[in-house]
C-alpha atoms as a PDB file:
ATOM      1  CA  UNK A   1       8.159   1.202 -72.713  1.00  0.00           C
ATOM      2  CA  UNK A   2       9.906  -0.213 -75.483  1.00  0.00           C
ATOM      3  CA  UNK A   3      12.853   2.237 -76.732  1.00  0.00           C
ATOM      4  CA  UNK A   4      15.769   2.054 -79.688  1.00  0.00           C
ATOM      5  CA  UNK A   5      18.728   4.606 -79.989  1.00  0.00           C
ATOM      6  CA  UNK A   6      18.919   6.525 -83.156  1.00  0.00           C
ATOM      7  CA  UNK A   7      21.980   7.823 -84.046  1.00  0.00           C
ATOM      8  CA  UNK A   8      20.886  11.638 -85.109  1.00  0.00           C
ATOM      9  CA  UNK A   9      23.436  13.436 -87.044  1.00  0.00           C
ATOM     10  CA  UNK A  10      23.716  16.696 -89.381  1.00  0.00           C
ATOM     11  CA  UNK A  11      24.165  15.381 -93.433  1.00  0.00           C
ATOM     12  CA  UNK A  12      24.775  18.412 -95.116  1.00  0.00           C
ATOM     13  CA  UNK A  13      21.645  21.265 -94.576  1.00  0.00           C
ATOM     14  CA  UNK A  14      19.436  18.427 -92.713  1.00  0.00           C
ATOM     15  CA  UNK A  15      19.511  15.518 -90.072  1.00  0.00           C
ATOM     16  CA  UNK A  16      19.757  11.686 -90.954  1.00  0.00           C
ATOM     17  CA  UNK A  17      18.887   9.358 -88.476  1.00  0.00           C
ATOM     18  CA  UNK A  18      19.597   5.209 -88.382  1.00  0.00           C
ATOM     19  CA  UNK A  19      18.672   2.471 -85.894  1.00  0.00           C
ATOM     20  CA  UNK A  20      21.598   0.559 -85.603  1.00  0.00           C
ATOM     21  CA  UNK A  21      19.656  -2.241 -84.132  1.00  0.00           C
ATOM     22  CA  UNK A  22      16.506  -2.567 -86.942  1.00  0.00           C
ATOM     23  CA  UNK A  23      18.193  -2.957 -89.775  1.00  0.00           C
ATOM     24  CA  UNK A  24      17.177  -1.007 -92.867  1.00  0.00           C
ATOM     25  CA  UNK A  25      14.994   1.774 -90.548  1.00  0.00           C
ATOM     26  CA  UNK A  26      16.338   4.897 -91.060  1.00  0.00           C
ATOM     27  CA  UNK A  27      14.795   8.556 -91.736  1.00  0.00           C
ATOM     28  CA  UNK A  28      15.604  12.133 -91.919  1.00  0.00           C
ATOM     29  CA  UNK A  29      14.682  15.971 -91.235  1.00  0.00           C
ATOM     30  CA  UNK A  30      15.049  19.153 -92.294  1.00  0.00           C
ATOM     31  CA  UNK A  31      15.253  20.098 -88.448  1.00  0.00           C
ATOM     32  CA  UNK A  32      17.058  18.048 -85.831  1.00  0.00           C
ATOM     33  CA  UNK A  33      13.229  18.163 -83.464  1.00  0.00           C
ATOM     34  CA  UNK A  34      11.701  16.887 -87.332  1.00  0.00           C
ATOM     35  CA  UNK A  35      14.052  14.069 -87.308  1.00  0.00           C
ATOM     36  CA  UNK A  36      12.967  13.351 -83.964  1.00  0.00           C
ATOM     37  CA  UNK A  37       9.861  13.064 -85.018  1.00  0.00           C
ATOM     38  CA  UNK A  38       9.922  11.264 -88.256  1.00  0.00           C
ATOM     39  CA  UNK A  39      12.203   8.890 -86.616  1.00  0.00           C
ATOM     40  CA  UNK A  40       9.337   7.873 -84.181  1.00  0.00           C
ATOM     41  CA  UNK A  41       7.198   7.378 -87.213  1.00  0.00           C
ATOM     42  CA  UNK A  42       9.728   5.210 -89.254  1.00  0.00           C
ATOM     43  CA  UNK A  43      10.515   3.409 -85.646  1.00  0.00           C
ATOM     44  CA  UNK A  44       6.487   2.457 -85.704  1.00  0.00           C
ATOM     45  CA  UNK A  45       6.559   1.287 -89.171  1.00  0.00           C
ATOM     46  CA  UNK A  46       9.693  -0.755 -88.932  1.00  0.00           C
ATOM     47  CA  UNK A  47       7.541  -2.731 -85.921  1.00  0.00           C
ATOM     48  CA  UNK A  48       4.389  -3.242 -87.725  1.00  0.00           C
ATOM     49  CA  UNK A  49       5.798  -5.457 -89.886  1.00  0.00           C
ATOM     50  CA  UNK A  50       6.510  -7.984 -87.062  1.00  0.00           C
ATOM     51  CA  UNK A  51       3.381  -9.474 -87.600  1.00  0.00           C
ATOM     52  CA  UNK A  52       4.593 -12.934 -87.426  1.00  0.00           C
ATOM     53  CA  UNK A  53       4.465 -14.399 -84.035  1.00  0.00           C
ATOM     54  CA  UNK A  54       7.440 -16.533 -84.148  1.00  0.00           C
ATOM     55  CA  UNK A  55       9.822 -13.164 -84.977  1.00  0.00           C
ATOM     56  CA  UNK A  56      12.012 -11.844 -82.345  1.00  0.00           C
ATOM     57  CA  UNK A  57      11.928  -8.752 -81.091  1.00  0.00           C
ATOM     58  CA  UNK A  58      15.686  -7.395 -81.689  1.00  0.00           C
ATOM     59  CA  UNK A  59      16.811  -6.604 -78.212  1.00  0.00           C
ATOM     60  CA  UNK A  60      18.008  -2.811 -77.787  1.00  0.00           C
ATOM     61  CA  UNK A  61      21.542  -2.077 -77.509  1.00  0.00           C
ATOM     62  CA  UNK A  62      22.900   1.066 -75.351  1.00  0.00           C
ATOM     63  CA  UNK A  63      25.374   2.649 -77.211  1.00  0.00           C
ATOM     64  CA  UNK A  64      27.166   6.399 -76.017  1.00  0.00           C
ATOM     65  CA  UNK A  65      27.873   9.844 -77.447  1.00  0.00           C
ATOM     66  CA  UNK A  66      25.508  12.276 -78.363  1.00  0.00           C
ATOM     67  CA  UNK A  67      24.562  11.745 -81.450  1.00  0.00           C
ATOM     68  CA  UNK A  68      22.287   8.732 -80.223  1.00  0.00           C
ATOM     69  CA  UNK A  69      18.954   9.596 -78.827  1.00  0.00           C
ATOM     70  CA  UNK A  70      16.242   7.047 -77.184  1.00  0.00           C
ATOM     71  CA  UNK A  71      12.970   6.858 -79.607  1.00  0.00           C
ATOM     72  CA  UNK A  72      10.229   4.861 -78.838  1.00  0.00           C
ATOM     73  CA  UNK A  73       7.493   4.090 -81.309  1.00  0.00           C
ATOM     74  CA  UNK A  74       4.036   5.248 -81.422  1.00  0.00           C
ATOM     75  CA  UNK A  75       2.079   3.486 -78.444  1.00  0.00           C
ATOM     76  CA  UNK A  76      -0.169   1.338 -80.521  1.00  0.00           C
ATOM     77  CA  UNK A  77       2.814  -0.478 -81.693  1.00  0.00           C
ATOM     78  CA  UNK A  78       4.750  -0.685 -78.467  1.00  0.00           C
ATOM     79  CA  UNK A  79       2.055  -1.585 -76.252  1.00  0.00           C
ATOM     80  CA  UNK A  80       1.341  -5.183 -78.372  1.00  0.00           C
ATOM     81  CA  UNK A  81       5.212  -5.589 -78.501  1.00  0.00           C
ATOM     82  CA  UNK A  82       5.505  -5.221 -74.934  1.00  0.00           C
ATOM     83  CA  UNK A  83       2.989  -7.898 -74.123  1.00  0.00           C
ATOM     84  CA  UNK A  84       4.398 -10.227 -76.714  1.00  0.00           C
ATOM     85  CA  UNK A  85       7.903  -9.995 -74.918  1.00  0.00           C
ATOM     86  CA  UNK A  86       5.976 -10.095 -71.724  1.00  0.00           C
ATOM     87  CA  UNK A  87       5.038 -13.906 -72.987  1.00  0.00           C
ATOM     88  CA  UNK A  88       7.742 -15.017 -74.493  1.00  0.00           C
ATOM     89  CA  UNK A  89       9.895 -13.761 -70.863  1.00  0.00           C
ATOM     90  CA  UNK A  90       7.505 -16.406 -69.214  1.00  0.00           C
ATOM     91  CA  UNK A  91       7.767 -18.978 -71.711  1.00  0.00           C
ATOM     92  CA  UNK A  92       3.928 -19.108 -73.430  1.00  0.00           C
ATOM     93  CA  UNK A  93       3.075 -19.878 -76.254  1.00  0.00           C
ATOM     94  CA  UNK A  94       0.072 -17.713 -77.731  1.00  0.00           C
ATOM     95  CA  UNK A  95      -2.156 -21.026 -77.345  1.00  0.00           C
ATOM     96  CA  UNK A  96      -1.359 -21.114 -73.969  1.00  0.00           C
ATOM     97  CA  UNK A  97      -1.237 -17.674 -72.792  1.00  0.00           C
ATOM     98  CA  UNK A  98      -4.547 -17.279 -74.085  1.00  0.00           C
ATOM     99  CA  UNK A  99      -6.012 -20.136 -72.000  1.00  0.00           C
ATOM    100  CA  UNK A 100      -4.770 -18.521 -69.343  1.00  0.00           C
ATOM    101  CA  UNK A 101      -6.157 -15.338 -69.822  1.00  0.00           C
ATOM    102  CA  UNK A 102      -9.603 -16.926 -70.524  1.00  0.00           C
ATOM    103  CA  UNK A 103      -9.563 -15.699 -74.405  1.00  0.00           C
ATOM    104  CA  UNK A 104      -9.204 -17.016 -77.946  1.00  0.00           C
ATOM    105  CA  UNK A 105      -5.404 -17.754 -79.964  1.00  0.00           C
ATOM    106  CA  UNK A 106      -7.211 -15.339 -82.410  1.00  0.00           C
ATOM    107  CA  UNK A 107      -8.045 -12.392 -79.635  1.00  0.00           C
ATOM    108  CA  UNK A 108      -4.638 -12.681 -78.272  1.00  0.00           C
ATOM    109  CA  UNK A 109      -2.874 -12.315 -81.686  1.00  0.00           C
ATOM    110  CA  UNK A 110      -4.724  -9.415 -82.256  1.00  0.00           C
ATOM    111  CA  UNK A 111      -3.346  -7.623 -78.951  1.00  0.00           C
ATOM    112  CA  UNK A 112      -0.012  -8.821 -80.119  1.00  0.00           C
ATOM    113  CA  UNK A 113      -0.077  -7.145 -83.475  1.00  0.00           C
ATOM    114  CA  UNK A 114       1.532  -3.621 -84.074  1.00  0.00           C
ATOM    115  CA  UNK A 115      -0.992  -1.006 -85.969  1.00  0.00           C
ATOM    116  CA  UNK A 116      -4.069  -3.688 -85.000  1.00  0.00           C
ATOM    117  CA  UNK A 117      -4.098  -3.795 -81.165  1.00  0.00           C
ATOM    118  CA  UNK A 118      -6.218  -2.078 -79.073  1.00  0.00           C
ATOM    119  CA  UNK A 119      -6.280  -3.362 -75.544  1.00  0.00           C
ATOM    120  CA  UNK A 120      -8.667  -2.323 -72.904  1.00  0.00           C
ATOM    121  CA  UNK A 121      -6.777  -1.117 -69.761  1.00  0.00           C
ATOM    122  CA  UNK A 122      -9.109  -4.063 -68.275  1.00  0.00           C
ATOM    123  CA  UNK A 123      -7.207  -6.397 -70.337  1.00  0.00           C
ATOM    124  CA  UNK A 124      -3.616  -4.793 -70.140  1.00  0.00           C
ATOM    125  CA  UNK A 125      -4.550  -5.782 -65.983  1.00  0.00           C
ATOM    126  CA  UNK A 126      -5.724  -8.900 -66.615  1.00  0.00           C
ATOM    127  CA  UNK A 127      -2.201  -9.480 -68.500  1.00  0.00           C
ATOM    128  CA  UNK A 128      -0.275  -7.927 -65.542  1.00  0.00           C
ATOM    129  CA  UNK A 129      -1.866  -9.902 -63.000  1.00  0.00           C
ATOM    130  CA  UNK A 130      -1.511 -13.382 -65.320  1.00  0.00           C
ATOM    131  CA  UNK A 131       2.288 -12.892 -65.314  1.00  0.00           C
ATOM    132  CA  UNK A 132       3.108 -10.937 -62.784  1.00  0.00           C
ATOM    133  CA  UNK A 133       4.462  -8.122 -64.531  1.00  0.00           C
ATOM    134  CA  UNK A 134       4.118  -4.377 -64.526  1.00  0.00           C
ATOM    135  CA  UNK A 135       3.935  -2.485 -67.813  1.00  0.00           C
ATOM    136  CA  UNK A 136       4.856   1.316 -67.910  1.00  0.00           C
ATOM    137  CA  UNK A 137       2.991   3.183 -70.202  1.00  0.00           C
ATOM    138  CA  UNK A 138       3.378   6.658 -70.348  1.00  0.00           C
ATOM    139  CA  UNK A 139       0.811   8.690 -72.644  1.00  0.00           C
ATOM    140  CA  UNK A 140       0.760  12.640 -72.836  1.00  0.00           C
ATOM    141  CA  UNK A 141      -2.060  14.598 -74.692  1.00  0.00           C
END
């Protein structure tokens, strides 16, 4: 799963929180579990605006002390940014990779879209299988 540290810290009465890596993605809570949370959401927003397929992904940076905390963003925005790293680690472009995969550039854009994906687990297989890759997904109700 695709994860970012936030560096979660008290600011007077409430909790600020910054991605040092995403530039300009930042939040804040009146409670350090809102913060948390919030920071999830403004992770998720920061990546839907990756639309374009040519942007790189910033890569994550491990940083220590305990004011940084792994967030990942809501799954319908990691999941397409997974498999659009998954490509690009195996060199495709989205005309080819969709060849492969037996589908149209316009199909495959649309899995690789934050906020507008919505791939089958049939297709998140087929993808494995095409590139040999596992994804890790981890959902909880």
């Amino acid at each position: 799963m695709i994860k970012y540290q936030a560096k979660i810290y008290k600011d007077g009465k409430s909790y600020s929180v910054e991605f040092p890596d995403l530039p300009g993605c930042f939040s804040s809570g009146e409670t350090k579990a809102e913060a948390v949370k919030f920071a999830k959401d403004a992770l998720s927003l920061w990546f839907e605006e990756a639309r374009d397929p040519k942007w790189d992904i910033p890569k994550a940076t491990s940083r220590k002390g305990k004011d940084y905390h792994w967030i990942a963003p809501h799954e319908d925005v990691a999941i397409p940014l997974m498999i659009r790293q998954a490509r690009l680690k195996h060199g495709y472009s989205q005309r080819e990779f969709a060849k492969l995969l037996k589908m149209s550039v316009q199909q495959l854009q649309k899995l690789e879209t934050p906020g507008k994906s919505n791939p089958t687990v049939k297709t998140l297989v087929l993808i494995s299988q095409a590139l040999n890759e596992e994804f890790s997904i981890k959902l909880a109700a």
